[in-house]
Protein backbone atom coordinates (compact mmCIF):
# COMPACT_ATOMS: atom_id res chain seq x y z
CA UNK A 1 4.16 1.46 -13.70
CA UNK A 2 4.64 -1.95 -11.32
CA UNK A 3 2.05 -3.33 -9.74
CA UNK A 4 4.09 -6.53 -8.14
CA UNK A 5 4.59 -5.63 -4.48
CA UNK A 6 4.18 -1.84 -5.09
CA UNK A 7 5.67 0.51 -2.71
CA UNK A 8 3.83 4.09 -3.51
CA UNK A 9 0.55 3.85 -4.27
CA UNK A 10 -0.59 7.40 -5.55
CA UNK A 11 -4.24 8.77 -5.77
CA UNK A 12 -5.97 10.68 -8.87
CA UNK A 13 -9.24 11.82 -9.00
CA UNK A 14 -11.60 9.76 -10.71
CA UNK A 15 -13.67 12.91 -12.35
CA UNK A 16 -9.92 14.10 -14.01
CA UNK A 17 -9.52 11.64 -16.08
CA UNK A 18 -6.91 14.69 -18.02
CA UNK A 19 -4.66 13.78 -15.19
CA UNK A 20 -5.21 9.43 -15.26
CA UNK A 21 -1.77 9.30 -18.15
CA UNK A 22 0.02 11.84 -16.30
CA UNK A 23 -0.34 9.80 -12.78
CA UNK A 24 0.39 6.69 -14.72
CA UNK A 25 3.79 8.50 -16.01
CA UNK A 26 4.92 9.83 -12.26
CA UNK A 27 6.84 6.68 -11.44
CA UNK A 28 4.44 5.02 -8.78
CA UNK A 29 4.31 1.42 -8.77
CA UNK A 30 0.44 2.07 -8.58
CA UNK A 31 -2.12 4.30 -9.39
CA UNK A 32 -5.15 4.69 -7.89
CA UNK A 33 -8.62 5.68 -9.62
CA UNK A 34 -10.37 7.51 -7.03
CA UNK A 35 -14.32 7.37 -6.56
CA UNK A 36 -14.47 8.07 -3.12
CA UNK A 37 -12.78 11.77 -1.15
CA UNK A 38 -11.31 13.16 -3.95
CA UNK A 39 -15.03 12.97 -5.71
CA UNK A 40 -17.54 15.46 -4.70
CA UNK A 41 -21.16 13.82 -4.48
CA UNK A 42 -22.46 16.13 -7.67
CA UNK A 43 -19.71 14.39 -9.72
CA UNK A 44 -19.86 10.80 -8.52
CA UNK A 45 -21.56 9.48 -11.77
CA UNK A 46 -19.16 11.48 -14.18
CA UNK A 47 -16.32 9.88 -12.36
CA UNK A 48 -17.36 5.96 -12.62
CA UNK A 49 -17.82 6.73 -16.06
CA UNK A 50 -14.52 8.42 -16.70
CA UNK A 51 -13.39 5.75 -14.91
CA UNK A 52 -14.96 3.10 -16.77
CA UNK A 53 -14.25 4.36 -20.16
CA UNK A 54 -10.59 4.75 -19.74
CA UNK A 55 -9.90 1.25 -18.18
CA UNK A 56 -7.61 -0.69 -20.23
CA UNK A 57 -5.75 -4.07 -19.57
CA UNK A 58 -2.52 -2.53 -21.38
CA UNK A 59 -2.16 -0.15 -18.57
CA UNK A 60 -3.34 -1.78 -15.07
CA UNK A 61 -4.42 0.27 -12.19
CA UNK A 62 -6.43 0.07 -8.56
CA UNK A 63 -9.92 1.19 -8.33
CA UNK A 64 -11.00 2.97 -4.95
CA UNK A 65 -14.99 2.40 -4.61
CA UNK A 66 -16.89 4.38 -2.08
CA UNK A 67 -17.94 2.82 1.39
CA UNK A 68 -20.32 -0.26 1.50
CA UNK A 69 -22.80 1.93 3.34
CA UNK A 70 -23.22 4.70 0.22
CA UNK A 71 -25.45 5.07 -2.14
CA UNK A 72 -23.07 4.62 -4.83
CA UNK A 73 -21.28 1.69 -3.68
CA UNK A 74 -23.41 -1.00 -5.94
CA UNK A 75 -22.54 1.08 -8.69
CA UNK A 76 -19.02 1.40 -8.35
CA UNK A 77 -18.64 -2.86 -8.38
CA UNK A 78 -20.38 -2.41 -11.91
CA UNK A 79 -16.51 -1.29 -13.12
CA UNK A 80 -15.78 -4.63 -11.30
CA UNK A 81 -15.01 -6.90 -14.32
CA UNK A 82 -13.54 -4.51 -16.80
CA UNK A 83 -9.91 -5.28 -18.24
CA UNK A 84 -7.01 -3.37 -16.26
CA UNK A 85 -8.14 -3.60 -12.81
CA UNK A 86 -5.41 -4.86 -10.71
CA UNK A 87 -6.92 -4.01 -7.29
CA UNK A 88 -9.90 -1.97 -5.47
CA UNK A 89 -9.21 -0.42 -2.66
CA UNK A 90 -12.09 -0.59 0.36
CA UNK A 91 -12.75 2.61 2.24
CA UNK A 92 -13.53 2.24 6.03
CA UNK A 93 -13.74 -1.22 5.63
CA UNK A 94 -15.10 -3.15 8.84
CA UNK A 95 -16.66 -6.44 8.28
CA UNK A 96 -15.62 -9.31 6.21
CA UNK A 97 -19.63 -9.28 4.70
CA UNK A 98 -18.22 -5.81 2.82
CA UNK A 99 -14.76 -8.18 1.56
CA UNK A 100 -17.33 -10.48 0.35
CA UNK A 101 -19.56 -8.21 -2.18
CA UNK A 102 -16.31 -6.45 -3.45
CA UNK A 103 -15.14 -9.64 -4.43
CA UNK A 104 -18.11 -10.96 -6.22
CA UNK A 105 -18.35 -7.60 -8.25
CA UNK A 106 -14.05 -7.65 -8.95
CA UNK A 107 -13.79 -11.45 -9.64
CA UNK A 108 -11.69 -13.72 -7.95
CA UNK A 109 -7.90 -12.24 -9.46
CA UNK A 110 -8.42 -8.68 -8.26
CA UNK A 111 -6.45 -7.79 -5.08
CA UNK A 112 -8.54 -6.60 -2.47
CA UNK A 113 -7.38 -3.79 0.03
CA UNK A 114 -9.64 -2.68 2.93
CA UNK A 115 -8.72 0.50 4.40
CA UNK A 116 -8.71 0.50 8.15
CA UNK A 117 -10.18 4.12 8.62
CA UNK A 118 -12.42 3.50 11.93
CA UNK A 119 -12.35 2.53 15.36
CA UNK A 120 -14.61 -0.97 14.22
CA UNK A 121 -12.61 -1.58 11.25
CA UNK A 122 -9.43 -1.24 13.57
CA UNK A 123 -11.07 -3.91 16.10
CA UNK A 124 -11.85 -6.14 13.14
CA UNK A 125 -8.78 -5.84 11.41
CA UNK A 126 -7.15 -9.41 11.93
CA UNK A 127 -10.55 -10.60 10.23
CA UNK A 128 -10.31 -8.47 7.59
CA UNK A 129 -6.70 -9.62 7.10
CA UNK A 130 -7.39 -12.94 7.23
CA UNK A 131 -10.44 -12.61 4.41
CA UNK A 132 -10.03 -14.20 0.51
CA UNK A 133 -7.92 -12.20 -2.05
CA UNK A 134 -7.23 -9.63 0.66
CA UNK A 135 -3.61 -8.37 -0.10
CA UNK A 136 -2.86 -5.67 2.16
CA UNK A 137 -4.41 -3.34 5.06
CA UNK A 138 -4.21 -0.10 4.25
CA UNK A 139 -3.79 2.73 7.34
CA UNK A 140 -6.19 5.65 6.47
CA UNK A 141 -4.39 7.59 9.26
CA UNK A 142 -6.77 10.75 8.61
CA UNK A 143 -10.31 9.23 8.55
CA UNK A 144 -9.05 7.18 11.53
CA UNK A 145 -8.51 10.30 14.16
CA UNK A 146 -11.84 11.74 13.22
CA UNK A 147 -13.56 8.41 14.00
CA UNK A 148 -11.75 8.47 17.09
CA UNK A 149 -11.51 12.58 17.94
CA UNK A 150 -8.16 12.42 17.81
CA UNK A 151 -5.43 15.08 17.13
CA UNK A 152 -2.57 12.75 16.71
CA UNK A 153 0.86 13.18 15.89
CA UNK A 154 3.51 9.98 15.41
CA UNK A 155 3.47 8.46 18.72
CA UNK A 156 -0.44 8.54 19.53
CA UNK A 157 -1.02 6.10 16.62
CA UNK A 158 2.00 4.27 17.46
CA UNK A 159 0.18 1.48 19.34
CA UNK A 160 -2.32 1.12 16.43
CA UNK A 161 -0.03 0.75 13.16
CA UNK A 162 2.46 -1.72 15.15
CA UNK A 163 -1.30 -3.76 15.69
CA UNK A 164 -1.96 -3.11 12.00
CA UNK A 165 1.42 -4.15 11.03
CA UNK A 166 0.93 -7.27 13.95
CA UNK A 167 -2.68 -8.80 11.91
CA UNK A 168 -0.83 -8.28 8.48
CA UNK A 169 1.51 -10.77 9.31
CA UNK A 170 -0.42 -13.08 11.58
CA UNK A 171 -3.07 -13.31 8.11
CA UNK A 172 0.10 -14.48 6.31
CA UNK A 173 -0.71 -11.77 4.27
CA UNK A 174 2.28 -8.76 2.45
CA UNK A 175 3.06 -5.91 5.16
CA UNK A 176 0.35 -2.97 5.31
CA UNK A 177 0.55 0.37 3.65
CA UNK A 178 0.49 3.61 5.48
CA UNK A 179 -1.68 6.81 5.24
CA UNK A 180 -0.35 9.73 3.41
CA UNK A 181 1.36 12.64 4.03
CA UNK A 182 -0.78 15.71 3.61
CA UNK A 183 2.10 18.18 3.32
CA UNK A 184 2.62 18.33 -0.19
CA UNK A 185 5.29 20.62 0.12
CA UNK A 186 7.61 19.24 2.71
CA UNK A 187 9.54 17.13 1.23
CA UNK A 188 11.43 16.10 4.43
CA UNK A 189 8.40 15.22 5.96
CA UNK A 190 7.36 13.06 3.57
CA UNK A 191 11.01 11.25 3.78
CA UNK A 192 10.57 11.08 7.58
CA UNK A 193 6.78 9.50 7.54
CA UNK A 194 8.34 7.36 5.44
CA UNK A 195 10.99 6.18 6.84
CA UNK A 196 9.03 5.67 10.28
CA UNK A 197 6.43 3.88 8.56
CA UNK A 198 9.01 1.16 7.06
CA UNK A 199 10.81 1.11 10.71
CA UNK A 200 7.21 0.13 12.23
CA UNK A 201 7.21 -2.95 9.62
CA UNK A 202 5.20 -1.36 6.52
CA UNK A 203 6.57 -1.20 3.49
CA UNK A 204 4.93 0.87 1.07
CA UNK A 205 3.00 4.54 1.44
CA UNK A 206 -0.11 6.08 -0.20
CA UNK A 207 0.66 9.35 -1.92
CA UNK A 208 -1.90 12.34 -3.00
CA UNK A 209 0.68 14.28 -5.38
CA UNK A 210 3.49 12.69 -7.71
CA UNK A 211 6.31 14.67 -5.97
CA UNK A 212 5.91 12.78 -3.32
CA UNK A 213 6.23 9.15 -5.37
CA UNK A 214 10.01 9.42 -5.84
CA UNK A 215 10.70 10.03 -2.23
CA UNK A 216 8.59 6.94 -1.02
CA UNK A 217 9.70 4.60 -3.84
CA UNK A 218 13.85 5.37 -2.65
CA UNK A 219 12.56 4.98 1.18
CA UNK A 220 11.18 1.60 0.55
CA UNK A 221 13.84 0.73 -1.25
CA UNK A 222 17.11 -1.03 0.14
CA UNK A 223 20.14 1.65 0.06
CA UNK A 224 23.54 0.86 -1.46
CA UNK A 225 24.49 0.63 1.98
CA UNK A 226 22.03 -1.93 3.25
CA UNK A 227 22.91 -3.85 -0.03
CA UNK A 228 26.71 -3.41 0.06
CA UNK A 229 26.30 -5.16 4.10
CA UNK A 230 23.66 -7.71 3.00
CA UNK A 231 26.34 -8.62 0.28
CA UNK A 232 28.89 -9.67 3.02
CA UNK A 233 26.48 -11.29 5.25
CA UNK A 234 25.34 -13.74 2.52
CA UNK A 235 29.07 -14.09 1.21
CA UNK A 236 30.71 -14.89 4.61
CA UNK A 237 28.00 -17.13 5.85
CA UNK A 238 28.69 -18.81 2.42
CA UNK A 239 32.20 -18.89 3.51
CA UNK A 240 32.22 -20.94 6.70
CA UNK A 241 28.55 -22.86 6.35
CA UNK A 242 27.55 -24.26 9.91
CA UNK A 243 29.93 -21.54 11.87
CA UNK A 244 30.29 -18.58 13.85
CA UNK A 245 30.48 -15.70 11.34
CA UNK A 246 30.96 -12.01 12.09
CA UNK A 247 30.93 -9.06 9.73
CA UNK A 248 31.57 -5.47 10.42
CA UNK A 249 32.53 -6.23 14.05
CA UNK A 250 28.85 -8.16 14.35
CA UNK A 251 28.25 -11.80 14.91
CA UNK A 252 25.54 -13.13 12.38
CA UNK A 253 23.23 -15.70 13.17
CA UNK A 254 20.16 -17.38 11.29
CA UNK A 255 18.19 -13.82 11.22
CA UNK A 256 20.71 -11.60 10.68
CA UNK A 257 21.51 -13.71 7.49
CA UNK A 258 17.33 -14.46 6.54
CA UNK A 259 17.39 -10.27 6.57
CA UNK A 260 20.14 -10.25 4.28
CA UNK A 261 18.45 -12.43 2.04
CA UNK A 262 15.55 -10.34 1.87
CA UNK A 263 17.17 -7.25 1.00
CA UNK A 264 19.02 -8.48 -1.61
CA UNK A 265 15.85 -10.24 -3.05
CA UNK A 266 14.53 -7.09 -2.38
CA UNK A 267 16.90 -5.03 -4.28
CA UNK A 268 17.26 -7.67 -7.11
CA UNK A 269 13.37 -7.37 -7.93
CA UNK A 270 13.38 -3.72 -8.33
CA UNK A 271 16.42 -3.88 -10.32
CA UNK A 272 14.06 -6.36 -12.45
CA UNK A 273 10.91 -4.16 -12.82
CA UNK A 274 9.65 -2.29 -15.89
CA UNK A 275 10.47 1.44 -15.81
């Protein structure tokens, strides 16, 4: 399991901790300890301590607490300075304050990652993006049309990942990650969510079941394709340095060939990551 620049990010149930190995063997780049939806309030205490006992620095994961406003909240940042943590993930985060407590109970080199699940944390987002050790904004799609009464489909929340996607990048902070796909089943619709989410400017997904990890981690991914063009890009800019270039019929300029780059940094860093 990577945790450098992950691209699926999936969720286990902190009160299974019979299922923490098996997550950790699906392929996601992270894996996420769950404290908050998946757990039932009866089982809240069982699952910070399943959590707590199985932490480990030779196998780093991401911690979801429960919101700042819960009774269990001040107990959850009591996991905060075990070994293995590599991020905690912020449910319905809306003020920086909130930022602020989860870092003092994490320490200062755990990744932070509010999840913009409300119409307030929406408004506040840029903040939140702009706070210490924040890493990402996550999209918690779901949470966010109840707060709002919404029955959305792709283009009603249209205008509010591009904003989310907009504050990343004006925080100077990595691209966002987007809400999951509750269709287990469909694989196609997973692909599809996907692929709109990394066409909108995110580039990485939350998943709830480990089928749907290898279809997000080849989505995010450059394809031979994009690599193979990339490739000619870089080699005939190299080619005639200073002049008009084109390739495939296209002229390239200064962005076409800073995209190239990317993907084939891209591509070269997964090629370099741990199995």
């Amino acid at each position: 399991m990577a945790l450098f620049n992950p691209r699926s990010y999936l969720f286990v149930p902190g009160n299974r901790p019979d299922r923490f190995a098996k997550a950790c063997a699906a392929g996601a780049d992270a894996v996420v300890l769950d404290l908050e939806d998946s757990v039932t309030p009866a089982d809240k205490e069982k699952a910070r301590a399943a959590v707590d006992e199985w932490l480990s620095a030779a196998r780093p994961v991401m911690v979801r607490v429960n919101t700042s406003d819960s009774k269990w909240f001040r107990d959850d940042l009591s996991v905060g300075r075990r070994p293995g943590i590599a991020g905690v993930l912020l449910p319905k985060a809306e003020r920086v304050e909130e930022i602020r407590l989860v870092a003092e109970g994490f320490g200062p080199g755990v990744a932070i990652l509010p999840q913009i699940e409300t119409g307030r944390g929406f408004r506040n987002a840029a903040a939140l993006a702009g706070a210490p050790q924040v890493r990402h904004l996550l999209f918690g799609s779901i949470d966010f049309q109840l707060d709002l009464s919404m029955a959305a489909e792709e283009d009603e929340l249209l205008y509010f990942r591009s904003q989310i996607v907009l504050d990343s990048r004006l925080a100077g902070i990595e691209p966002p990650v987007d809400g999951v796909t509750t269709d287990i089943h469909n694989a196609e619709r997973v692909r599809a969510d996907a692929l709109r989410s990394r066409r909108l400017g995110f580039s990485r997904k939350m998943c709830i079941h480990p089928k749907q990890v290898p279809i997000v981690n080849e989505c995010f991914a450059p394809t031979a394709e994009e690599e193979a063009w990339a490739k000619r890009v870089v080699e005939a800019s190299a080619e005639s340095p200073g002049a008009a270039v084109a390739v495939d019929g296209k002229m390239v300029d200064r962005p076409v060939l800073a995209h190239a780059q990317v993907i084939l940094a891209k591509a070269e860093q997964l090629r370099g990551r741990t199995p």
